[in-house]
Protein backbone atom coordinates (compact mmCIF):
# COMPACT_ATOMS: atom_id res chain seq x y z
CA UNK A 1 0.00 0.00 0.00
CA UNK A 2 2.20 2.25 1.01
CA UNK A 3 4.33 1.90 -2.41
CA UNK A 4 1.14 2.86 -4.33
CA UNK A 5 0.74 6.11 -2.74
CA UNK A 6 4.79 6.62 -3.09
CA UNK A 7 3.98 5.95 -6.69
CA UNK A 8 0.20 7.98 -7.01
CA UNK A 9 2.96 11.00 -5.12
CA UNK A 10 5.50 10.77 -7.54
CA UNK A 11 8.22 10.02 -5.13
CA UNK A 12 10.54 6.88 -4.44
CA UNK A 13 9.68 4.76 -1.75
CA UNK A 14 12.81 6.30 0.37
CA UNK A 15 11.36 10.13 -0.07
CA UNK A 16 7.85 8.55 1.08
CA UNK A 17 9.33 6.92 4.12
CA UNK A 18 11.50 10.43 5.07
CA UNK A 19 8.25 12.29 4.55
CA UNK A 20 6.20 9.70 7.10
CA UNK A 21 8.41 9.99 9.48
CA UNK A 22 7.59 13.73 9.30
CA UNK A 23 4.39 13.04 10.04
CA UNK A 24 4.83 10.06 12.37
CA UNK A 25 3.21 12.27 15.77
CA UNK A 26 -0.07 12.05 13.97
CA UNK A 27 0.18 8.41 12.25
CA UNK A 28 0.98 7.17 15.69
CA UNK A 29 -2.29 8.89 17.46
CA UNK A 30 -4.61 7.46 14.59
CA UNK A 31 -3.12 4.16 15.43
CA UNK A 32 -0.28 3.70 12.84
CA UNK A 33 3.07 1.92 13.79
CA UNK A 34 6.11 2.64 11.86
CA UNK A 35 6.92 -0.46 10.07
CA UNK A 36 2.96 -1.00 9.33
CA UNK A 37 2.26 -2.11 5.97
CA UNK A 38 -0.73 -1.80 4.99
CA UNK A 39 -1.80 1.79 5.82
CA UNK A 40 -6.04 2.20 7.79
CA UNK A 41 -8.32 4.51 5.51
CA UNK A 42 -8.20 7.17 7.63
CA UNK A 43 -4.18 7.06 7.46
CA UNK A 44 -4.52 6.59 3.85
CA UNK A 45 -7.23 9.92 3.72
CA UNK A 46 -4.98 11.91 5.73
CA UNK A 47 -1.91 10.99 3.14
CA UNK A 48 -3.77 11.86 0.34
CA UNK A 49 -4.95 15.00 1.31
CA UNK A 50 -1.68 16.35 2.59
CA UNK A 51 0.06 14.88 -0.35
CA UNK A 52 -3.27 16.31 -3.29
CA UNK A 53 -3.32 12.95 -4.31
CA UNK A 54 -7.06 11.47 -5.63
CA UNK A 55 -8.13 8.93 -3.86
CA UNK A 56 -9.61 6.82 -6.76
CA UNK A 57 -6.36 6.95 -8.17
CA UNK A 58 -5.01 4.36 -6.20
């Protein structure tokens, strides 16, 4: 999952990860661990709107 969005973003998988971890405060109050996988849909909301990627893209 959390190569698509890296892909739908336009960035490698390495900028992705740098710009989670930027954002980890919040992924870890909605319930996200660091090496999680597969990304909840409110994680995967919150990415996409910070990020102006569609949804239905992905």
């Amino acid at each position: 999952m959390k190569f698509e969005i890296a892909l739908a973003a336009g960035m490698s998988d390495r900028t992705f990860s740098r710009w989670l971890r930027g954002h980890a405060a919040y992924m870890q109050s909605i319930g996200v661990k660091p090496t999680q996988r597969l990304l909840p849909p409110k994680a995967v909301k919150y990415i996409c709107y910070e990020l102006g990627i569609d949804e239905e893209d992905l």
